[in-house]
Each structure stands twice: as C-alpha cells, then as structure tokens.
N, C-alpha and C. Protein backbone atom coordinates (compact mmCIF):
# COMPACT_ATOMS: atom_id res chain seq x y z
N UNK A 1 172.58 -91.01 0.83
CA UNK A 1 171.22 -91.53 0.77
C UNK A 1 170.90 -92.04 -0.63
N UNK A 2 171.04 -91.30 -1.62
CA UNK A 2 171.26 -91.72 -2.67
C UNK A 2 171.80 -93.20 -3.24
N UNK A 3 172.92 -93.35 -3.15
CA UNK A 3 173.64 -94.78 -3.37
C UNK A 3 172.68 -95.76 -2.89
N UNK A 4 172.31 -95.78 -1.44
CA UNK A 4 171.41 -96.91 -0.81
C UNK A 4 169.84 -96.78 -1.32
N UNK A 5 169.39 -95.80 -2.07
CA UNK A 5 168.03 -95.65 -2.42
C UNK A 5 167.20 -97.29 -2.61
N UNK A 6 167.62 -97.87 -3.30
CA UNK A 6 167.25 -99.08 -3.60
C UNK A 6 166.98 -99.93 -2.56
N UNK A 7 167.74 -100.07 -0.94
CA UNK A 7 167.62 -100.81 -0.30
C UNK A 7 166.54 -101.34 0.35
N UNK A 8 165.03 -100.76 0.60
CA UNK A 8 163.83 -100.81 1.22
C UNK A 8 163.34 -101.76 -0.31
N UNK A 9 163.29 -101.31 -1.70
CA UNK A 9 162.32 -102.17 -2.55
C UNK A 9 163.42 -103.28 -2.40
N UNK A 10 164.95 -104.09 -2.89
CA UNK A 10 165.60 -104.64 -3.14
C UNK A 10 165.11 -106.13 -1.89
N UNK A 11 165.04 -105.41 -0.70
CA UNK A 11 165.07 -105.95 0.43
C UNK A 11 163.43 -106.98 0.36
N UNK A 12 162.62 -106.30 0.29
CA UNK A 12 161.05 -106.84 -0.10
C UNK A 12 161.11 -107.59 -1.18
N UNK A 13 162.18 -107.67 -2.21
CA UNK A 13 161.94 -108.64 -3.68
C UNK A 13 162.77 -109.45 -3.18
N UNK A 14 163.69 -110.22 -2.02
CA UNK A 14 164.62 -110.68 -2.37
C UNK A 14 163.63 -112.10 -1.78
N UNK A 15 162.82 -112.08 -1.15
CA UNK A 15 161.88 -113.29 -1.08
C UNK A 15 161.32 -113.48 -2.03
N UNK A 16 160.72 -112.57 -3.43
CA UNK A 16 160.53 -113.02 -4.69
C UNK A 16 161.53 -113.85 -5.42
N UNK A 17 162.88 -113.54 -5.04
CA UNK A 17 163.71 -113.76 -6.12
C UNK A 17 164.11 -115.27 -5.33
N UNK A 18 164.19 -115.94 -3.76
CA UNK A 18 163.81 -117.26 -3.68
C UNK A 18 163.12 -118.14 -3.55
N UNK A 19 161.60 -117.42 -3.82
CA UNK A 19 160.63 -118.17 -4.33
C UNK A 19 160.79 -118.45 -5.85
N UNK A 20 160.90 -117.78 -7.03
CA UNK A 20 161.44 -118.12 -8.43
C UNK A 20 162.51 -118.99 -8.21
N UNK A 21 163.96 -119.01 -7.44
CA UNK A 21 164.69 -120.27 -7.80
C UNK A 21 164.08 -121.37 -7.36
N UNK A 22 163.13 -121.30 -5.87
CA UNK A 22 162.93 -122.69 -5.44
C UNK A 22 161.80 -123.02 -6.53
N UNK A 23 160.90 -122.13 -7.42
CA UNK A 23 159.88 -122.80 -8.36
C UNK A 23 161.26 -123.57 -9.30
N UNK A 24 162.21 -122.99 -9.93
CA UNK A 24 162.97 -123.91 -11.06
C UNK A 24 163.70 -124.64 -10.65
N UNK A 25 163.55 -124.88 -9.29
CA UNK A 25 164.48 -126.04 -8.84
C UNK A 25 163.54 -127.38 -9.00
N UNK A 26 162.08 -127.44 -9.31
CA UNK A 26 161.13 -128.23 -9.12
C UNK A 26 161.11 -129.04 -10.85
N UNK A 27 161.33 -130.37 -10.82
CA UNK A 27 161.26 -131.29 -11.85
C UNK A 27 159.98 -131.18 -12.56
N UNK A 28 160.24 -131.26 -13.67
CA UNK A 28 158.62 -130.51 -14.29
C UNK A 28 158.69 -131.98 -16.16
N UNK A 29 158.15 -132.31 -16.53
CA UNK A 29 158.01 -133.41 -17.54
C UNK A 29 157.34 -132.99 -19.16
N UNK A 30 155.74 -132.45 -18.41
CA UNK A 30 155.19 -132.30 -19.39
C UNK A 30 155.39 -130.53 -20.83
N UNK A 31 154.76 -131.05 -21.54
CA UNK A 31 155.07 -129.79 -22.05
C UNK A 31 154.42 -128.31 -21.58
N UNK A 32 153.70 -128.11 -21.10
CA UNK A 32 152.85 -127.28 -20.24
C UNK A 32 153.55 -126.85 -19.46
N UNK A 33 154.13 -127.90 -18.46
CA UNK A 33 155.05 -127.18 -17.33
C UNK A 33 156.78 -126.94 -17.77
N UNK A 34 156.63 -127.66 -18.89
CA UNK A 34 158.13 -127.06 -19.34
C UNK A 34 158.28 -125.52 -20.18
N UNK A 35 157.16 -125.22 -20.54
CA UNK A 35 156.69 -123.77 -21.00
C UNK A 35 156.53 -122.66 -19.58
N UNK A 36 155.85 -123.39 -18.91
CA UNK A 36 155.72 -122.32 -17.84
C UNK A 36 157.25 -122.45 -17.12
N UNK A 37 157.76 -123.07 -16.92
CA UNK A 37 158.83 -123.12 -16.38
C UNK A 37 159.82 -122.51 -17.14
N UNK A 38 159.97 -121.96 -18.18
CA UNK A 38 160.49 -121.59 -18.95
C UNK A 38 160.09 -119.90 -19.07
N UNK A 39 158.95 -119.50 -18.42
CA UNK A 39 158.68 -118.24 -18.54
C UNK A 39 158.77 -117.82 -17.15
N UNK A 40 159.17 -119.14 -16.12
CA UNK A 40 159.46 -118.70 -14.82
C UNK A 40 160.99 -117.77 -14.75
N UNK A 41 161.47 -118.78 -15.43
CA UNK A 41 162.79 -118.75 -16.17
C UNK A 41 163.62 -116.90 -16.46
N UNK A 42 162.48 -116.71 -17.63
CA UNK A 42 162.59 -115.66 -18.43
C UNK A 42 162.45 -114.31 -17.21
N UNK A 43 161.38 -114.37 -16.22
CA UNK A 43 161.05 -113.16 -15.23
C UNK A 43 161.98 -113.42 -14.33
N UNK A 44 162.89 -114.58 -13.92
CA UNK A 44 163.47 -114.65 -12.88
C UNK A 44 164.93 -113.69 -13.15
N UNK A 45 165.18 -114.32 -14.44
CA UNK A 45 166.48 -113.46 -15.33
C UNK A 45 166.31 -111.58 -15.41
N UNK A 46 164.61 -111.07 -15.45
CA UNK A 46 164.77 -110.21 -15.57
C UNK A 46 164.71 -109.57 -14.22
N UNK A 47 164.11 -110.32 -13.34
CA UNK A 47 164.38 -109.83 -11.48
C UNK A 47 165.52 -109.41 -11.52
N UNK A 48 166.64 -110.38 -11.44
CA UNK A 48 168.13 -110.49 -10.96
C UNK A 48 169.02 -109.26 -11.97
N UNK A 49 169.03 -108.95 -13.52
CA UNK A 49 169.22 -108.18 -14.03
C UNK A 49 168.81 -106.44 -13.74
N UNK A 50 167.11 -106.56 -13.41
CA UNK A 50 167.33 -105.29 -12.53
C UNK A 50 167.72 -105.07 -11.28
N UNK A 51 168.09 -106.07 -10.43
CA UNK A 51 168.75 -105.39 -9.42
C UNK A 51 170.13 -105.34 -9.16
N UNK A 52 170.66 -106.22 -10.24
CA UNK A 52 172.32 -105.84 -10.71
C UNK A 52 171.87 -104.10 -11.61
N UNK A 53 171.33 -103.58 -11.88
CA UNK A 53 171.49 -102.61 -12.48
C UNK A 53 171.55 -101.49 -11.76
N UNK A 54 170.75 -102.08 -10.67
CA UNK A 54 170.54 -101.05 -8.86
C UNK A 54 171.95 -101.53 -8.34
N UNK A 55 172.91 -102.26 -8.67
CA UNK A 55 173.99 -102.51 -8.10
C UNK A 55 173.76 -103.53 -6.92
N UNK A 56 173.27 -104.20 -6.85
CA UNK A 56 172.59 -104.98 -6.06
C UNK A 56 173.24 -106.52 -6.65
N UNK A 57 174.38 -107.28 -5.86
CA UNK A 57 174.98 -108.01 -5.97
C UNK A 57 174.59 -109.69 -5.19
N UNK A 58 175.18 -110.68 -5.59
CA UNK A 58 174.65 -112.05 -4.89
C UNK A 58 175.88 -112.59 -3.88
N UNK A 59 176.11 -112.71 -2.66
CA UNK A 59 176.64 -113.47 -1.84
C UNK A 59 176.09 -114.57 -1.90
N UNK A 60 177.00 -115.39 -2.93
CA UNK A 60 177.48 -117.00 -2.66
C UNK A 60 178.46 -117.50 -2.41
N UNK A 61 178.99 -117.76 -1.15
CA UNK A 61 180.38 -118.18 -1.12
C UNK A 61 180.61 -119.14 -0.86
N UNK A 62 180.19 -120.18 -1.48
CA UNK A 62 180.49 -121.71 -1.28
C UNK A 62 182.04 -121.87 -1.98
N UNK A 63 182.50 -122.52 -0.97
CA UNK A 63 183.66 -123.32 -0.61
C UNK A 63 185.21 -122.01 -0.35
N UNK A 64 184.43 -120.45 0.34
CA UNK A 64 184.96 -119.67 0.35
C UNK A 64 185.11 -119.82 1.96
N UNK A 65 186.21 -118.49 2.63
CA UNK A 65 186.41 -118.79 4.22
C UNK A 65 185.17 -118.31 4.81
N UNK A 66 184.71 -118.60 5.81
CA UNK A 66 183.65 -117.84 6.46
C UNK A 66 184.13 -116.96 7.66
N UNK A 67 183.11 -115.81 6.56
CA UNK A 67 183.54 -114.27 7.37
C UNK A 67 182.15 -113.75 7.51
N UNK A 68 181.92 -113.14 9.54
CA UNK A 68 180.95 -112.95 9.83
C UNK A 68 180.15 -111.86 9.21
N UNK A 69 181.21 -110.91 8.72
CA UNK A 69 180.38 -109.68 7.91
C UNK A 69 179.48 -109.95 6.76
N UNK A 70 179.49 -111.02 6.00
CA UNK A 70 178.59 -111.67 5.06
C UNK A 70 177.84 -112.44 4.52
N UNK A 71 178.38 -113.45 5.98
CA UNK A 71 177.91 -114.90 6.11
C UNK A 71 177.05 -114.76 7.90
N UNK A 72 175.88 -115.50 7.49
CA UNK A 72 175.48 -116.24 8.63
C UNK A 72 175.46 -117.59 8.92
N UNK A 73 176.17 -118.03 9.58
CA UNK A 73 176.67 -119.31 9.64
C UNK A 73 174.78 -120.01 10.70
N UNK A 74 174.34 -121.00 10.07
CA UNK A 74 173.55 -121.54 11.25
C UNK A 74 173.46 -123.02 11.32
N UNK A 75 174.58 -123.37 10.87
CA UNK A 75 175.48 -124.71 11.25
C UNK A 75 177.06 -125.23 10.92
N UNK A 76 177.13 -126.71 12.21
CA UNK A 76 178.02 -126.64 11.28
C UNK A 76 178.02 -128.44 11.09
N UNK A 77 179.69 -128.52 10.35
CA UNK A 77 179.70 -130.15 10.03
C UNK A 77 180.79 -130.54 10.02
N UNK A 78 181.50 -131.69 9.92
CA UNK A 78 183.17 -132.21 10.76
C UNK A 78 183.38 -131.44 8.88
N UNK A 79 185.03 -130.79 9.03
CA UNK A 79 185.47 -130.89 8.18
C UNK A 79 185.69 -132.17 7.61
N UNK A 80 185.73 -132.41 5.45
CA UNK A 80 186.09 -133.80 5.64
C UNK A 80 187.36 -133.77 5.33
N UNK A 81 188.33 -134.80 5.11
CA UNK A 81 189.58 -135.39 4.99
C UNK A 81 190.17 -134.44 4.07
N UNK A 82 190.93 -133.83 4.47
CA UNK A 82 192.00 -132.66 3.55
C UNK A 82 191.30 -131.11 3.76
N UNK A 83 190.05 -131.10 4.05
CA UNK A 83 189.23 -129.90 3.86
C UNK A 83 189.82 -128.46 5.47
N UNK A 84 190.14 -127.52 4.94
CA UNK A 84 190.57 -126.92 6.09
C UNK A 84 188.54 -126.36 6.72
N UNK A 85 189.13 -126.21 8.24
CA UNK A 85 187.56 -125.72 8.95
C UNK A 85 187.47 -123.99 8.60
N UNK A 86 186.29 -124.26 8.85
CA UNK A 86 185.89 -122.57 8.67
C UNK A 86 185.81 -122.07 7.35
N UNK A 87 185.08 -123.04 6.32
CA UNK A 87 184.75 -123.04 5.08
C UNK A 87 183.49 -123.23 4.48
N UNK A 88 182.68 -121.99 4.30
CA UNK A 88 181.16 -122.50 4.06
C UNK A 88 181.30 -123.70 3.07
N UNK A 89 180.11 -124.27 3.34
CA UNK A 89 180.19 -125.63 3.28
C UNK A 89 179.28 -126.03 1.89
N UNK A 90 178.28 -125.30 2.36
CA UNK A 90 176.59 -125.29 2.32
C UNK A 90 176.19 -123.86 2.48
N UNK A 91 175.42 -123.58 0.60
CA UNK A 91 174.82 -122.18 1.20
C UNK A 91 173.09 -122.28 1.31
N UNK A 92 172.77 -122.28 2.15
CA UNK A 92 171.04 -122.34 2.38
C UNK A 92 170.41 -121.45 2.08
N UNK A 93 170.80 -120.08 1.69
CA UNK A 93 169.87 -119.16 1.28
C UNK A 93 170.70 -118.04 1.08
N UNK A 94 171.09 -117.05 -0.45
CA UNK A 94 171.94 -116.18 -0.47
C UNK A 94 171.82 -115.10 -0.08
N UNK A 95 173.22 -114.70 0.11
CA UNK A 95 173.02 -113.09 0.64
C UNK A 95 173.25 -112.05 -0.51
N UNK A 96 172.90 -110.90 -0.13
CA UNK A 96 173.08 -109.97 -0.95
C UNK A 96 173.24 -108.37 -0.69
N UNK A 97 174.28 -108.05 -1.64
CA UNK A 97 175.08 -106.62 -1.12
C UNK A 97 174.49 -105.17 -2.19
N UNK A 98 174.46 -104.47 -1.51
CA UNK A 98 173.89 -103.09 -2.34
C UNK A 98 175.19 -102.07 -1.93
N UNK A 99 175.79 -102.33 -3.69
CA UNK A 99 177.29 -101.34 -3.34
C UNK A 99 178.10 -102.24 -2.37
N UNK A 100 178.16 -101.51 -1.22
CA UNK A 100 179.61 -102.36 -0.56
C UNK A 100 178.72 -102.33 0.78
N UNK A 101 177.31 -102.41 1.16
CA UNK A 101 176.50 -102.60 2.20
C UNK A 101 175.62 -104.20 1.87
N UNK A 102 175.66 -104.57 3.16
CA UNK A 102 174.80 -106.12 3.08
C UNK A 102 173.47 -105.92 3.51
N UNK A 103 172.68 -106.14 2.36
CA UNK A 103 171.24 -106.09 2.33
C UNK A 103 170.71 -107.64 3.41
N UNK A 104 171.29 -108.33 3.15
CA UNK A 104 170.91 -109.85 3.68
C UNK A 104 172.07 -110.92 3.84
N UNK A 105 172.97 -111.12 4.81
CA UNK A 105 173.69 -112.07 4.57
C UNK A 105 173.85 -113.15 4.30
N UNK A 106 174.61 -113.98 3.87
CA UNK A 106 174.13 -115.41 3.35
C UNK A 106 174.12 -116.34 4.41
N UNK A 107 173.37 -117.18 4.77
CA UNK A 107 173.14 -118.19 5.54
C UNK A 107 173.42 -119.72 5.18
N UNK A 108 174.57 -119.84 5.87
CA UNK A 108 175.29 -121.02 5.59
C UNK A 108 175.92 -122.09 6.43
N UNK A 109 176.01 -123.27 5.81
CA UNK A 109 176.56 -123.96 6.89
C UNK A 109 178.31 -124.38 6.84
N UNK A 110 178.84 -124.58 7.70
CA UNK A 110 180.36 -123.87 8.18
C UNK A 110 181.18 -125.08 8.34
N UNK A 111 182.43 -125.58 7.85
CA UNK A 111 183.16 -126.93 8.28
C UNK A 111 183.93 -126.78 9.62
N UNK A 112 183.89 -127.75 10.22
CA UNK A 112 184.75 -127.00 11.67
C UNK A 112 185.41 -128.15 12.07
C-alpha cells in the first residue's frame, strides 16, 4: 500500500500537468506573455519534478513497438515506406507509471 500511496493525488494532477504543456505549446510574442509563459514554464518543471520524486514516471513511446500494457492505441495509419507496422506513430496524450504500475496509459496512434 505504501509504494502506490501516491496514486489517487498523481492521478487527479495528471490533467494539470496537460493542461500546462498544452498552455506552452501556445505561440505567445509579446513581452507579457513571454514572462508569463515563462512562469508557466517554471511550475510546470516543478509539477513533473515532484512526481518523479513520488516515482511517478512519463510513457512516451514514440517510434517504440506498441504494447497493450502501456499503450492505448485509438488509431491507426498505413505504415510508410521502410517503416515496420505496429509502431506508435503518434503520441496524443502521455501515459504514466507509478513504480512498475500504469497510472494512465499512453494514447496513441499505431502504423499498421
């Protein structure tokens, strides 16, 4: 019980933690928003740092094989020319592991 303690708060922040990337994924110009974006920046680093400290890891496996234990596949697309199938392709939203348990798998799209 112990080891997994983390999993109930980890699980509730992990929609914090892709709302912060999709805010710094957003093109920003002025100096105002390059400050705030920059302190989006700074809290997003310290999200992800405490929950690597809870052991709380990121499933990204782009251009890795796709395996159902970690991946949720919810498409797919022609392999292209040389590319073997059954290779996330595309990751749409990451997953993430607490210890050697999957809090959220990654949702991805699959070459076939």
């Amino acid at each position: 019980a112990a080891k997994y303690r983390s999993q109930s708060l980890a699980t509730n922040l992990l929609d914090v933690v892709d709302n912060f990337e999709r805010a710094l994924l957003t093109e920003v110009t002025s100096e105002d928003a390059l400050a705030l974006k920059k302190g989006i920046e700074m809290v997003n680093g310290q999200l992800l740092s405490a929950l690597e400290r809870e052991k709380i890891t990121i499933i990204d496996p782009i251009n890795e094989a796709f395996d159902p234990n970690f991946h949720q596949a919810v498409s797919t697309m022609p392999a292209e020319e040389g590319q073997a199938s059954d290779l996330v392709v595309n990751v749409l939203q990451k997953g993430y592991l607490l210890d050697d348990r999957v809090i959220r798998p990654a949702m991805v799209i699959v070459s076939a």
